[in-house]
N, C-alpha and C. Protein backbone atom coordinates (compact mmCIF):
# COMPACT_ATOMS: atom_id res chain seq x y z
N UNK A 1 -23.92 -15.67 130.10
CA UNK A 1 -24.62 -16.50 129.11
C UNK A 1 -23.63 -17.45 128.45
N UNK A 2 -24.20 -18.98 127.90
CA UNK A 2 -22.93 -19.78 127.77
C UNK A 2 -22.96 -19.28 126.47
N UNK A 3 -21.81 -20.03 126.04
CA UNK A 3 -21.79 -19.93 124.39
C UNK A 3 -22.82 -20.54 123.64
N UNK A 4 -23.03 -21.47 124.31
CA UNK A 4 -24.61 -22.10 122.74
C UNK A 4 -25.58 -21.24 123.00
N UNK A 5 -25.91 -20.20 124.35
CA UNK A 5 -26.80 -19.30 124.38
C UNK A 5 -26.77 -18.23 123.44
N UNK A 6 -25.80 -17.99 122.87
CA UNK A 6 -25.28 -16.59 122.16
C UNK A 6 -25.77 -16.30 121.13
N UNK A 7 -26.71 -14.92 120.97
CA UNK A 7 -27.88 -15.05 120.04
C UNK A 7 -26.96 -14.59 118.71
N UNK A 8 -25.70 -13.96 118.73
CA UNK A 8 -25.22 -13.17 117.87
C UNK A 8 -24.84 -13.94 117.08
N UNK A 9 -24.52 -15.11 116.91
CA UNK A 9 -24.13 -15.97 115.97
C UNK A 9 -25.05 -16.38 115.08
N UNK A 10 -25.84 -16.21 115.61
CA UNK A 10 -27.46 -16.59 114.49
C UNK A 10 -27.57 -15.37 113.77
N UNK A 11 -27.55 -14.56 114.24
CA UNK A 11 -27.93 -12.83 113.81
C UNK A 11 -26.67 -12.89 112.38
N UNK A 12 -25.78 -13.16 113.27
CA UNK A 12 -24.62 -12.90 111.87
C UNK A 12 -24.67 -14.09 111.00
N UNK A 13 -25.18 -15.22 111.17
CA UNK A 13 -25.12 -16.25 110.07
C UNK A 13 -26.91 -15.74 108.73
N UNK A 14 -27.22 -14.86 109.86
CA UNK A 14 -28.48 -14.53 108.53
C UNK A 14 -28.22 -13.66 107.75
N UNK A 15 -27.53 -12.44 108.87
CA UNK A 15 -26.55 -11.25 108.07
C UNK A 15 -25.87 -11.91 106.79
N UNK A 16 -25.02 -13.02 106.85
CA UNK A 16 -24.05 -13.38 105.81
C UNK A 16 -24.93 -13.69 105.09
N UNK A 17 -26.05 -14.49 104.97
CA UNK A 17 -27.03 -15.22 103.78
C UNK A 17 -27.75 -13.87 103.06
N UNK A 18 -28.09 -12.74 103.90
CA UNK A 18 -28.71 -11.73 102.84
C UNK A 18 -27.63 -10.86 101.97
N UNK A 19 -26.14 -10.86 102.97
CA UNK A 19 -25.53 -10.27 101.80
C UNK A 19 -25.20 -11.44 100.86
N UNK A 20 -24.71 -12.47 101.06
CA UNK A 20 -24.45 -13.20 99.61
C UNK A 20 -26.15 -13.16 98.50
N UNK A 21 -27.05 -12.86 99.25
CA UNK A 21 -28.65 -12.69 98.52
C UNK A 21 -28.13 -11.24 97.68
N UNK A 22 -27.64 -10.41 98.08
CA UNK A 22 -27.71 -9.23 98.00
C UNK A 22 -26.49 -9.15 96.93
N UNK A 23 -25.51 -9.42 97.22
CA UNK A 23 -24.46 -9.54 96.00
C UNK A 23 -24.74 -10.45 94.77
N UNK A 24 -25.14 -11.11 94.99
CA UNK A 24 -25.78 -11.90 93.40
C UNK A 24 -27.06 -11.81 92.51
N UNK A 25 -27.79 -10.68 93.28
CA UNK A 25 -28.34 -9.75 92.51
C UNK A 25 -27.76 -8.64 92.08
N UNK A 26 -26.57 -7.95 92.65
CA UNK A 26 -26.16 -6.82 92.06
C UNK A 26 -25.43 -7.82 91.02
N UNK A 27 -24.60 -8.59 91.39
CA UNK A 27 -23.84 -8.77 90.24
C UNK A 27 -24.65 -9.45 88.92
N UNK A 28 -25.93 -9.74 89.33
CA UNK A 28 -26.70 -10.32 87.75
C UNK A 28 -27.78 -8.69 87.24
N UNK A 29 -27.74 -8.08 88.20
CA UNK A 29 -28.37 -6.84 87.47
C UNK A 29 -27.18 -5.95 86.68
N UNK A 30 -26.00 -6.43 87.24
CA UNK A 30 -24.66 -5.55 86.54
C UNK A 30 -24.38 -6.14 85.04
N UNK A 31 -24.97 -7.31 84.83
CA UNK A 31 -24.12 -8.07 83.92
C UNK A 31 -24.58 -8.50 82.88
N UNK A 32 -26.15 -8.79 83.22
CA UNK A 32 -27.23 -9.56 82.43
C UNK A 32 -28.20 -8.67 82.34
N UNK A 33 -28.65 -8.62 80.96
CA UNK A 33 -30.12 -7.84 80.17
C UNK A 33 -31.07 -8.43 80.99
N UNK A 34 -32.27 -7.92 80.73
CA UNK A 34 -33.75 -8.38 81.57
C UNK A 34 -33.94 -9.53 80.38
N UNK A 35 -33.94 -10.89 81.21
CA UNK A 35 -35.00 -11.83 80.49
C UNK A 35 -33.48 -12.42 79.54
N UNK A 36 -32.24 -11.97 79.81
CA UNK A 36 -31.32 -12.94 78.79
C UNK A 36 -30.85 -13.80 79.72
N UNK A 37 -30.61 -14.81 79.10
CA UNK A 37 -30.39 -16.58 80.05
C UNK A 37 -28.78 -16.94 79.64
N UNK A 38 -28.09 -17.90 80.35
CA UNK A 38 -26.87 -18.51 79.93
C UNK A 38 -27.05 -19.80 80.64
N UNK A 39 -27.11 -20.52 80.26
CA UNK A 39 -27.09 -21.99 80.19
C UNK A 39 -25.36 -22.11 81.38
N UNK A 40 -25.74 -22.74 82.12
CA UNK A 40 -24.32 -23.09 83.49
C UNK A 40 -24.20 -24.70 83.25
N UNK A 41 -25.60 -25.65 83.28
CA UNK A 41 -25.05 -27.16 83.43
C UNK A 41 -26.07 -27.31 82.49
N UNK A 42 -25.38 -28.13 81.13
CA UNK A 42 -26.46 -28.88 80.41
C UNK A 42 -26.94 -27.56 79.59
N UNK A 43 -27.69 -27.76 78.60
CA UNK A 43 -28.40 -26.95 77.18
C UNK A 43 -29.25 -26.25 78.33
N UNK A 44 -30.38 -26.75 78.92
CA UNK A 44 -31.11 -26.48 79.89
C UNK A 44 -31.35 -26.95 81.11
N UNK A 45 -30.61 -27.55 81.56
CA UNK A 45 -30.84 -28.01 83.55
C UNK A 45 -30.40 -26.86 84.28
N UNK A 46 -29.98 -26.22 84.17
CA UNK A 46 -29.46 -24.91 85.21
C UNK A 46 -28.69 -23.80 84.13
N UNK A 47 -29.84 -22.73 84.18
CA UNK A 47 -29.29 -21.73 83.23
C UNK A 47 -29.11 -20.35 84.63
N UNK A 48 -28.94 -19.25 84.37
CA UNK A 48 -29.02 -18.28 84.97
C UNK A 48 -29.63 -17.13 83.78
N UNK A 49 -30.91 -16.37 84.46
CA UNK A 49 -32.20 -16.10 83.76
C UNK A 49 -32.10 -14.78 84.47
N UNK A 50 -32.53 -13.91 84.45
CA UNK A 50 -32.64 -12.12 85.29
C UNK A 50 -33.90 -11.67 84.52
N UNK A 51 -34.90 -12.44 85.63
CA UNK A 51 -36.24 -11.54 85.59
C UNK A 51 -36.48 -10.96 86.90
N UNK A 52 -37.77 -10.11 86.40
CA UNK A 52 -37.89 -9.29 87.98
C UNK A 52 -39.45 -10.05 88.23
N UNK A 53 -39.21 -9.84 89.46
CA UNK A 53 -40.61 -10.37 90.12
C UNK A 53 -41.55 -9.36 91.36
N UNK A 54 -42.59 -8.98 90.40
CA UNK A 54 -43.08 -8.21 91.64
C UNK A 54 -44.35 -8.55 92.47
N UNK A 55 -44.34 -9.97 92.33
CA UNK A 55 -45.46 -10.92 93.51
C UNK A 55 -44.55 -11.34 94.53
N UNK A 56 -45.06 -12.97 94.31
CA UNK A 56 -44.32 -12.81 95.53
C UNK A 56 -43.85 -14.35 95.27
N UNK A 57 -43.73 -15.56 96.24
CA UNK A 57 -42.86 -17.08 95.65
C UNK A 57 -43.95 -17.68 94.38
N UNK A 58 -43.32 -18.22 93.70
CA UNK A 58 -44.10 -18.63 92.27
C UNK A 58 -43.98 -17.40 91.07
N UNK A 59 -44.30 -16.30 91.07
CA UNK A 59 -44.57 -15.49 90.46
C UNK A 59 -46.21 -14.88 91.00
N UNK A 60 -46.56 -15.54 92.60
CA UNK A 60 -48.03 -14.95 92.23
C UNK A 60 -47.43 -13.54 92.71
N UNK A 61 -49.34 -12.99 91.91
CA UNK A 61 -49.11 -11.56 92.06
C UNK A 61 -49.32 -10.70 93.08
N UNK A 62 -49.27 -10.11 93.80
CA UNK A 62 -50.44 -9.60 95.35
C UNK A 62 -51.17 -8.45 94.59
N UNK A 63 -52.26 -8.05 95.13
CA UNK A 63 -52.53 -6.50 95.14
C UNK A 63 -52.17 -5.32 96.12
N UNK A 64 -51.59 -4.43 95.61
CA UNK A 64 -51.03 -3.55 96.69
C UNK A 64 -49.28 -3.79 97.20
N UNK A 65 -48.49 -3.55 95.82
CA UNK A 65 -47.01 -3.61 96.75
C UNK A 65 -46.32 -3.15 97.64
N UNK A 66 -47.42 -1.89 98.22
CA UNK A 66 -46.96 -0.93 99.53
C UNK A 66 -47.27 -2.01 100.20
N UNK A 67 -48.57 -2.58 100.46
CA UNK A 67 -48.78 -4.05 101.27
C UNK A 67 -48.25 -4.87 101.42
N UNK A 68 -47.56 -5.49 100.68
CA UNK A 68 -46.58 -6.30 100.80
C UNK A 68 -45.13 -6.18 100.97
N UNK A 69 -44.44 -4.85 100.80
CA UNK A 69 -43.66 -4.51 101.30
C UNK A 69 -43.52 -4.48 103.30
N UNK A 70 -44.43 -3.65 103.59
CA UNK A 70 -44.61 -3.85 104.82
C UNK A 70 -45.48 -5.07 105.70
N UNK A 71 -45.57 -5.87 104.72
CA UNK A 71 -45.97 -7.24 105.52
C UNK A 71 -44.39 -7.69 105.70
N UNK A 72 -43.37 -7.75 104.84
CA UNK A 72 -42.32 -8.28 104.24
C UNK A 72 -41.45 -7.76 105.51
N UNK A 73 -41.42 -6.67 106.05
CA UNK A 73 -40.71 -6.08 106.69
C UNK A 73 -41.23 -6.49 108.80
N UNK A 74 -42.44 -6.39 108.37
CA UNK A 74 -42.96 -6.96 110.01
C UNK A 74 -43.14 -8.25 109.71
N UNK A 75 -42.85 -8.97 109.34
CA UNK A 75 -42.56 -10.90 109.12
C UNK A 75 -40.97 -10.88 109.70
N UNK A 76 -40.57 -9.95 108.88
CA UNK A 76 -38.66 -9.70 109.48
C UNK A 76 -38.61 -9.52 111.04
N UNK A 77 -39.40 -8.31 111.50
CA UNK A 77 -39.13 -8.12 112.76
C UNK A 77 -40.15 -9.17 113.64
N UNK A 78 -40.60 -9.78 113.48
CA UNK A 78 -41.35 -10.75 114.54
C UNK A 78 -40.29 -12.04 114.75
N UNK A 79 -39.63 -12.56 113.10
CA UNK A 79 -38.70 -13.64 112.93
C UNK A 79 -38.03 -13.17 113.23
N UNK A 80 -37.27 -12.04 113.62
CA UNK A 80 -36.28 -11.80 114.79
C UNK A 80 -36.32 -11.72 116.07
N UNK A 81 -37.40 -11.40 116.43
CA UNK A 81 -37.97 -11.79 117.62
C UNK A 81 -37.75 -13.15 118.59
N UNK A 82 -38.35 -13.65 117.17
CA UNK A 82 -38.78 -15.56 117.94
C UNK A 82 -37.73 -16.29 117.62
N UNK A 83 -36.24 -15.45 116.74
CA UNK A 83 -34.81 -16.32 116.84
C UNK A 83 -34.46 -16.36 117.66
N UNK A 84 -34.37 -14.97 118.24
CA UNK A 84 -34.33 -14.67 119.80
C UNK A 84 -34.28 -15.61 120.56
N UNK A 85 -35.42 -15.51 121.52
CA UNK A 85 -36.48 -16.84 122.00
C UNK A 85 -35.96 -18.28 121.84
N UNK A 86 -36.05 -18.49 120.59
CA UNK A 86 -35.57 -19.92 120.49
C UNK A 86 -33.94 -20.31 120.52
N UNK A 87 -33.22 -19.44 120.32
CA UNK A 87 -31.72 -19.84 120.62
C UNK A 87 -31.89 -19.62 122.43
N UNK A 88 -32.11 -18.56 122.80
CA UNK A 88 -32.07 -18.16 124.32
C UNK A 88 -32.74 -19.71 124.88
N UNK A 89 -33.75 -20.38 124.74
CA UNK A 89 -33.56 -21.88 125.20
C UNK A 89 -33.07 -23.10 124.11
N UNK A 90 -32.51 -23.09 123.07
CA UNK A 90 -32.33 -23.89 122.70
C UNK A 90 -32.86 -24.66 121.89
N UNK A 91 -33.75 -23.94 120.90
CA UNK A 91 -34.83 -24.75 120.78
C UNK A 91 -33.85 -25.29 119.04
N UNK A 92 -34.46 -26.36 118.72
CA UNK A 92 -33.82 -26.89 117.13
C UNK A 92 -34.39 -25.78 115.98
N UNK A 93 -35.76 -25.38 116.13
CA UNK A 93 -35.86 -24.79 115.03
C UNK A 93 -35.49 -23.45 114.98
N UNK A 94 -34.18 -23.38 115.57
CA UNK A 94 -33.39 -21.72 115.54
C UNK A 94 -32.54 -21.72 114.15
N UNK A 95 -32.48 -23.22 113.87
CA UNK A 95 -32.04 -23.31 112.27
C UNK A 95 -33.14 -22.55 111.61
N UNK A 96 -34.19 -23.32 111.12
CA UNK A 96 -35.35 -22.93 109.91
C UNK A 96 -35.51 -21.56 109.95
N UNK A 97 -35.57 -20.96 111.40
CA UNK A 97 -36.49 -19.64 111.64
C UNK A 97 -34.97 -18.61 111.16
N UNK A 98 -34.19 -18.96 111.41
CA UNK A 98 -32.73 -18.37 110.89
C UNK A 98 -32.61 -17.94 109.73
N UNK A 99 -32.95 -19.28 108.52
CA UNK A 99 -33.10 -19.04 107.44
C UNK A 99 -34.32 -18.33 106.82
N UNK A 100 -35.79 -18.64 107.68
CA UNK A 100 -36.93 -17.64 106.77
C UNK A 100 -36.19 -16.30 107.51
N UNK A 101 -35.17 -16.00 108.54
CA UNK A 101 -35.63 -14.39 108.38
C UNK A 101 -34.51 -13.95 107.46
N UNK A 102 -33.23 -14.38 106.92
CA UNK A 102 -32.21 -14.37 105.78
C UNK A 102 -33.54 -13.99 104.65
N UNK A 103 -33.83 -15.13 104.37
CA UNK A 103 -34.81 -14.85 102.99
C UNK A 103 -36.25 -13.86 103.01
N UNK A 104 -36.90 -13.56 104.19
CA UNK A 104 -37.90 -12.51 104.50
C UNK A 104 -36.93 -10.94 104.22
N UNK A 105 -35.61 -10.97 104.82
CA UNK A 105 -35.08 -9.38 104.58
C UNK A 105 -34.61 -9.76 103.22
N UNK A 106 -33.96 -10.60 102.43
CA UNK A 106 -33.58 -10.37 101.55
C UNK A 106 -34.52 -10.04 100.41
N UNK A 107 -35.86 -10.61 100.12
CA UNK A 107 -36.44 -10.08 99.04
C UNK A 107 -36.89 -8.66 99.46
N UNK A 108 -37.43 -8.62 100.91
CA UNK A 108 -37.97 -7.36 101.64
C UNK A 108 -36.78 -6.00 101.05
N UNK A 109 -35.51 -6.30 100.89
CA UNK A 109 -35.02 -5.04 100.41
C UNK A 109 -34.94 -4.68 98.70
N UNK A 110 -35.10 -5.67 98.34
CA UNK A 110 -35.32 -5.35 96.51
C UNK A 110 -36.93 -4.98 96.65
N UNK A 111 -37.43 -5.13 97.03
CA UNK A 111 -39.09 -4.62 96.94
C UNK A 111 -39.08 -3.24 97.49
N UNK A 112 -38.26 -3.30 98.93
CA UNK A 112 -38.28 -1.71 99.13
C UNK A 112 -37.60 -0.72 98.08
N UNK A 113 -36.42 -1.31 97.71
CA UNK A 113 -35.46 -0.65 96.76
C UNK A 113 -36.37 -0.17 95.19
N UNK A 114 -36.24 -1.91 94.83
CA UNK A 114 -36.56 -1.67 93.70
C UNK A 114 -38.71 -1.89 92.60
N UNK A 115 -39.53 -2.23 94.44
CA UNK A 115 -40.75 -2.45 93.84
C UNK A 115 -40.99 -3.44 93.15
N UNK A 116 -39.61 -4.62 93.18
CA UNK A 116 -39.77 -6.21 92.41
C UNK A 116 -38.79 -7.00 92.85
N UNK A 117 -38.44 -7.74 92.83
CA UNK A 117 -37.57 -9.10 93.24
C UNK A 117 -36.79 -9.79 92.30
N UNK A 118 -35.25 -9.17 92.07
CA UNK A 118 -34.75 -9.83 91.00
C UNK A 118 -34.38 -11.61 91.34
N UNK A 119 -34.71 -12.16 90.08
CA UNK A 119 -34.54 -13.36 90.37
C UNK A 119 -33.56 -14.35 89.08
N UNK A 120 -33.17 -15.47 89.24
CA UNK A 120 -32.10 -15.54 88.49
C UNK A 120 -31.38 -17.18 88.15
N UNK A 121 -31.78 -17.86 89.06
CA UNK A 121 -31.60 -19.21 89.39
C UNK A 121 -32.33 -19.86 88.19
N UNK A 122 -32.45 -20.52 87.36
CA UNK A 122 -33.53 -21.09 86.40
C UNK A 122 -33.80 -22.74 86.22
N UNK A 123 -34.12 -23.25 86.67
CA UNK A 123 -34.00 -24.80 86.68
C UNK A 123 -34.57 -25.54 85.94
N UNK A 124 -34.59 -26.67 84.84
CA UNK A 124 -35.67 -27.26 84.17
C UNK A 124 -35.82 -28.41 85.94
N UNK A 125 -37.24 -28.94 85.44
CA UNK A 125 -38.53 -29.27 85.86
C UNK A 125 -38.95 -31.04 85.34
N UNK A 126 -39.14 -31.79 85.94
CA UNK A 126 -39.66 -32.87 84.75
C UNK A 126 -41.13 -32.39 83.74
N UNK A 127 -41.16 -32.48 83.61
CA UNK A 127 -42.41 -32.13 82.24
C UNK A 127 -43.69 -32.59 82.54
N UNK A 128 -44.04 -33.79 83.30
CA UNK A 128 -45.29 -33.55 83.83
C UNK A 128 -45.69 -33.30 85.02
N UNK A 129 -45.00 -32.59 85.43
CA UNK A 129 -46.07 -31.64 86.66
C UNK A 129 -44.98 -30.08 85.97
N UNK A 130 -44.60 -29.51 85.55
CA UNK A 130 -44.32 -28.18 85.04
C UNK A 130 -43.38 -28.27 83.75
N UNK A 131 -43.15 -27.35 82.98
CA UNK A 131 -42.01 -27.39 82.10
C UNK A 131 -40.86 -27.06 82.81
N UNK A 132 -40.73 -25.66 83.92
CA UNK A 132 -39.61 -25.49 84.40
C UNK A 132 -39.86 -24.93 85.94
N UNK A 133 -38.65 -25.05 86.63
CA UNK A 133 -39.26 -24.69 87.72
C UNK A 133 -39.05 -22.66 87.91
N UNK A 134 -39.96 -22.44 88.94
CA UNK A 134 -40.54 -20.74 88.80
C UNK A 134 -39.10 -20.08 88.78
N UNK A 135 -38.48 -19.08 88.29
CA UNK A 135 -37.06 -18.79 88.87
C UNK A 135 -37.21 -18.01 90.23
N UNK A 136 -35.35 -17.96 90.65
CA UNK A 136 -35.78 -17.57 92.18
C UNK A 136 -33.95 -17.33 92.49
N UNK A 137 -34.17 -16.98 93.87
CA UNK A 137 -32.87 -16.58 94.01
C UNK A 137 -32.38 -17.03 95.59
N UNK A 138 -31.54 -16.65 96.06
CA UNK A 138 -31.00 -16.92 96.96
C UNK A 138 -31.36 -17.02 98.28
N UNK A 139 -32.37 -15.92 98.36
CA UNK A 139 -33.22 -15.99 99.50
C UNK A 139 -34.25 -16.68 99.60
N UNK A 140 -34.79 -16.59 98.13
CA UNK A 140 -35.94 -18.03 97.82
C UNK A 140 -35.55 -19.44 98.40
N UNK A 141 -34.00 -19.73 97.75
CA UNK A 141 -33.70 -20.59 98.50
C UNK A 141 -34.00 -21.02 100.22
N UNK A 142 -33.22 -19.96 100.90
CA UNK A 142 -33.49 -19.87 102.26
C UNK A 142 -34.78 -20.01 102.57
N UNK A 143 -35.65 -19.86 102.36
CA UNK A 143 -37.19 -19.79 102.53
C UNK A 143 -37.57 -21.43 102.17
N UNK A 144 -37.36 -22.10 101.34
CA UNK A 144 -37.35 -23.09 100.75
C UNK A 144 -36.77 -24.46 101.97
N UNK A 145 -35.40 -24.39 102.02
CA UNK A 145 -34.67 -25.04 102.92
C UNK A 145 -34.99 -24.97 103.99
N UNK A 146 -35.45 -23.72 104.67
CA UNK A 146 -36.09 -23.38 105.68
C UNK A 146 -37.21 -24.23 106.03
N UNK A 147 -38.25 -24.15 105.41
CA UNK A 147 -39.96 -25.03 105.31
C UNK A 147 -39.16 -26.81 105.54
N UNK A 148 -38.22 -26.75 104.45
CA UNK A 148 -38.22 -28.72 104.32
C UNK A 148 -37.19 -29.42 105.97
N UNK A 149 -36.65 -28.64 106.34
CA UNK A 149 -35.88 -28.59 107.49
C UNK A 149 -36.84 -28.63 108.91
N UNK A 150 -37.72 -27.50 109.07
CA UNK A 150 -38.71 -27.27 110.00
C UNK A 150 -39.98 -28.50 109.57
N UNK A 151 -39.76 -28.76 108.46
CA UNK A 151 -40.86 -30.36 108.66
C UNK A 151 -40.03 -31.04 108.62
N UNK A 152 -38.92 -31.15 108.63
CA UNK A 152 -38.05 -32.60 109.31
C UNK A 152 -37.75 -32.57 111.00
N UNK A 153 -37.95 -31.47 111.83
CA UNK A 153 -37.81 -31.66 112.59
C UNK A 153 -39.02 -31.81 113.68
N UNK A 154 -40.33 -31.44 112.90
CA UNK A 154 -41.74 -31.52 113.27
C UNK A 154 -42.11 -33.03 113.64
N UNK A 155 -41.58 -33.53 112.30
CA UNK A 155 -42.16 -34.88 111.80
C UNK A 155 -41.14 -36.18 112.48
N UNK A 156 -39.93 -35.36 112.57
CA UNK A 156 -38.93 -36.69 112.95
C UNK A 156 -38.37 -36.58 114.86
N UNK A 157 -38.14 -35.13 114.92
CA UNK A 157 -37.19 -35.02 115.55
C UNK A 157 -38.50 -34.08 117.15
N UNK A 158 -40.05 -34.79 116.86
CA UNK A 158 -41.46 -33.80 117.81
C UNK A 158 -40.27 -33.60 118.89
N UNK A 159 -40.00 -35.23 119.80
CA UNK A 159 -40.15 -34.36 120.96
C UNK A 159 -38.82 -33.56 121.29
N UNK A 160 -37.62 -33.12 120.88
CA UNK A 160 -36.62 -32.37 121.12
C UNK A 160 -36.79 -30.88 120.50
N UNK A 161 -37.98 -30.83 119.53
CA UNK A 161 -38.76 -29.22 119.51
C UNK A 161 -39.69 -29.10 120.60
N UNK A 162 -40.23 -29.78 120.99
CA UNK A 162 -41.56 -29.91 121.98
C UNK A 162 -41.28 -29.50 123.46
N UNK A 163 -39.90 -30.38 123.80
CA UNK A 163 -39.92 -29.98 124.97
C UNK A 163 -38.83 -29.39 125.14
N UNK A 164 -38.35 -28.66 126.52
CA UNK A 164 -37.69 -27.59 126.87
C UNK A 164 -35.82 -28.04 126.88
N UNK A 165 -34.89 -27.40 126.43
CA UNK A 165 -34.14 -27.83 127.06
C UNK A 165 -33.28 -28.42 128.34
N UNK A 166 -32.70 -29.70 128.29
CA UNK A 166 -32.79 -30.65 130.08
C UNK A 166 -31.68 -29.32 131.35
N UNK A 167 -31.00 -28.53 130.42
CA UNK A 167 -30.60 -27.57 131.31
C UNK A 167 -31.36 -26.65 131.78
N UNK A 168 -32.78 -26.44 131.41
CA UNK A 168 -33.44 -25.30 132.09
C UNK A 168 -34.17 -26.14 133.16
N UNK A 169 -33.80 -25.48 134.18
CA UNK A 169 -34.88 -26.00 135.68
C UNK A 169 -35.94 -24.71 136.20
N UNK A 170 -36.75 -25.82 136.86
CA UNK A 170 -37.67 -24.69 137.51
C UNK A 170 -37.32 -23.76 138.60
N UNK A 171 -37.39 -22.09 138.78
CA UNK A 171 -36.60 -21.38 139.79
C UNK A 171 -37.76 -22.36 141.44
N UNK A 172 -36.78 -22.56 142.12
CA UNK A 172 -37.12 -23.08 143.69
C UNK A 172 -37.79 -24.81 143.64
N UNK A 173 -36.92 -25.32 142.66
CA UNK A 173 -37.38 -26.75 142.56
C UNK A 173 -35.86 -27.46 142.51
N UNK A 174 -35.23 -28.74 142.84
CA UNK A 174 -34.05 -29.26 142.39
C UNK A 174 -34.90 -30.77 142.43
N UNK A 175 -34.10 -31.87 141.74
CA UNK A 175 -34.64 -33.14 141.50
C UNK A 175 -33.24 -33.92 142.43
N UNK A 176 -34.19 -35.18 142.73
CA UNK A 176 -33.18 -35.86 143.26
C UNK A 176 -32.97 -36.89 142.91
N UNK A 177 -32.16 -37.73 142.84
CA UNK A 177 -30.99 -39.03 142.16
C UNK A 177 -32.54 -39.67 141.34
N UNK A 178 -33.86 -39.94 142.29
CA UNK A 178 -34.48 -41.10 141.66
C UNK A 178 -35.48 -39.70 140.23
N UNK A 179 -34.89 -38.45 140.22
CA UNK A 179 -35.84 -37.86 139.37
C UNK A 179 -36.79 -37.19 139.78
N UNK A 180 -37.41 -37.15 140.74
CA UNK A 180 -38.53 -36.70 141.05
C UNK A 180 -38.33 -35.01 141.98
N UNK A 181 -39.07 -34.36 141.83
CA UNK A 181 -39.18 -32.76 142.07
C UNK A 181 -39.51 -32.81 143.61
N UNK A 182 -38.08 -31.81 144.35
CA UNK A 182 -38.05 -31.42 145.48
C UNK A 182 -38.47 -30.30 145.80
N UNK A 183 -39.23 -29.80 146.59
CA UNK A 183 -39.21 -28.23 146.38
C UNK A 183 -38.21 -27.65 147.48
N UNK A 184 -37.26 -26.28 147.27
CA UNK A 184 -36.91 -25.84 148.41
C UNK A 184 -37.56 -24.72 149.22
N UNK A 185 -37.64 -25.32 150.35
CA UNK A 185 -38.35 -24.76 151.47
C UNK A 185 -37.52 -23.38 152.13
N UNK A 186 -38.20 -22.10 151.80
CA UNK A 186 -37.20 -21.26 152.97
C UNK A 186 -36.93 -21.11 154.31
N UNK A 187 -35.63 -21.23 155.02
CA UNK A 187 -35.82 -21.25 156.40
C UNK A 187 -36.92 -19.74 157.45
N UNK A 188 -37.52 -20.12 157.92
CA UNK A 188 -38.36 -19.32 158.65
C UNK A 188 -37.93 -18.42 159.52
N UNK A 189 -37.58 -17.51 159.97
CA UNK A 189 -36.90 -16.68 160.96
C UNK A 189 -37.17 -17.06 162.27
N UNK A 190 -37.83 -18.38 162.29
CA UNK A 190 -37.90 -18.74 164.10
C UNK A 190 -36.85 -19.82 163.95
N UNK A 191 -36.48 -20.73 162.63
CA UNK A 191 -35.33 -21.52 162.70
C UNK A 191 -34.20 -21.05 162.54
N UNK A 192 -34.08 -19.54 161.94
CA UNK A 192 -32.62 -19.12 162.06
C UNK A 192 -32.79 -18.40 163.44
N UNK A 193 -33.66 -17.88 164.08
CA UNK A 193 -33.59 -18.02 166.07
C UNK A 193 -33.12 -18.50 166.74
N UNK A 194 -33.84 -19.57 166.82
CA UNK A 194 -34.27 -20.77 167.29
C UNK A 194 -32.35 -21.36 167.56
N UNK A 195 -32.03 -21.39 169.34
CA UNK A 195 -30.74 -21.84 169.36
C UNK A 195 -30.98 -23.66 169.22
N UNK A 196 -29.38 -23.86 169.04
CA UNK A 196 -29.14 -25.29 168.51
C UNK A 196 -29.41 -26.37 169.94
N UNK A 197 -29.80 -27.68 169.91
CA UNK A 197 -30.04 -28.26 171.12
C UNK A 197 -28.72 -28.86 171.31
N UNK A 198 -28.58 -28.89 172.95
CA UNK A 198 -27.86 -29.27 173.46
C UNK A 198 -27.48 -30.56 173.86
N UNK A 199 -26.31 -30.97 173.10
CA UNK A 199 -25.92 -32.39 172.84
C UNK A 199 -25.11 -33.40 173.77
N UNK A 200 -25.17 -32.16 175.05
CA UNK A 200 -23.85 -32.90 176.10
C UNK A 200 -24.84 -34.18 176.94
C-alpha cells in the first residue's frame, strides 16, 4: 500500500484531536468552578466559561441520555468505517469525515463518563441575531470545521469528490495513448497450442 494510502495517519491525526479535546476539559474541570468565566481577549470577546451540557450542539436537549450516548458511539464506529473507505481511494473528504469522528468520540466520552459535555470556549456574538455564541469545546469545534470544509468541497471542489481517483483502473481493462478502454483478452489454450508458422 503506498503512503497516501495509509489509513493510520488519519486514525492518529483524530486520536491527537480527542486527546487535546480530552485534556482541556480535564484541565478546566481541574481549575474552574461550574459556571465561573475569565475573560482571555477583551472584557467579553473570548472568555473561558465551564458549563456542562447534557443535550447535545446548541444546548438542545434530547430525551433519553442512554439514547444518545449510544447513538454517539455508533456515529463513531460507522465514521470510522467510511474514513476507512475514503482514504483507501483517496477521496478529499477524508479531511471533514476525520474531523466529525475526533469530535463524535470526543463528546461521546464525557457523556459516557460523565452523562454531560463539559464545555468552555465562550464567544460574544453580534447582538442581532444572538447575544453570545452557545459555549462549546474542542470537539465542537471539529464538528464545526468539519461541516464548513465538506461544503467547500461539495460546492467548489464536486468533481474531485465525485469521481474516483485517476490511479484506480478497472481490473482487465488498460487505456491507450488516444484514452479510450482496451479490454484484455485471455489467450485461449488452442493459441498457447497452436505451433508458430513457418517463416522460411
Amino acid at each position: 500500500m503506498s503512503s497516501s494510502r495509509a489509513v493510520w495517519p488519519w486514525y492518529t491525526g483524530a486520536a491527537l484531536l480527542i486527546v487535546l479535546d480530552q485534556v482541556t476539559k480535564i484541565l478546566v474541570r481541574l481549575n474552574f468552578d461550574l459556571h465561573e468565566s475569565l475573560a482571555l481577549i477583551g472584557k467579553d470577546l473570548v472568555r473561558l466559561t465551564y458549563v456542562l451540557n447534557p443535550g447535545i450542539a446548541f444546548g438542545f436537549r434530547v430525551p433519553g441520555p442512554t439514547l444518545l450516548i449510544i447513538f454517539g458511539w455508533v456515529a463513531a464506529a460507522i465514521l470510522a468505517a467510511y474514513l476507512f473507505l475514503l482514504v483507501r481511494r483517496g477521496d478529499p473528504l477524508r479531511w471533514p469525515v476525520t474531523l466529525f469522528l475526533a469530535g463524535a468520540v470526543g463528546n461521546s466520552i464525557d457523556r459516557a463518563l460523565f452523562g454531560q459535555v463539559t464545555d468552555f470556549v465562550d464567544v460574544d456574538f453580534p447582538n442581532f441575531i444572538m447575544e453570545r455564541w452557545p459555549v462549546f469545546n474542542v470537539a465542537d469545534s471539529c464538528v464545526s470545521i468539519g461541516i464548513v470544509w465538506m461544503l467547500v468541497l461539495m460546492l467548489f471542489f464536486h468533481r474531485h469528490v465525485a469521481e474516483p481517483s485517476h490511479s484506480q483502473t478497472v481490473l482487465g481493462e488498460r487505456s491507450d495513448p488516444a484514452g479510450s478502454r482496451v479490454g484484455v483478452h485471455p489467450v485461449s489454450g488452442d493459441d498457447r497450442t497452436r505451433p508458430a508458422a513457418n517463416t522460411d
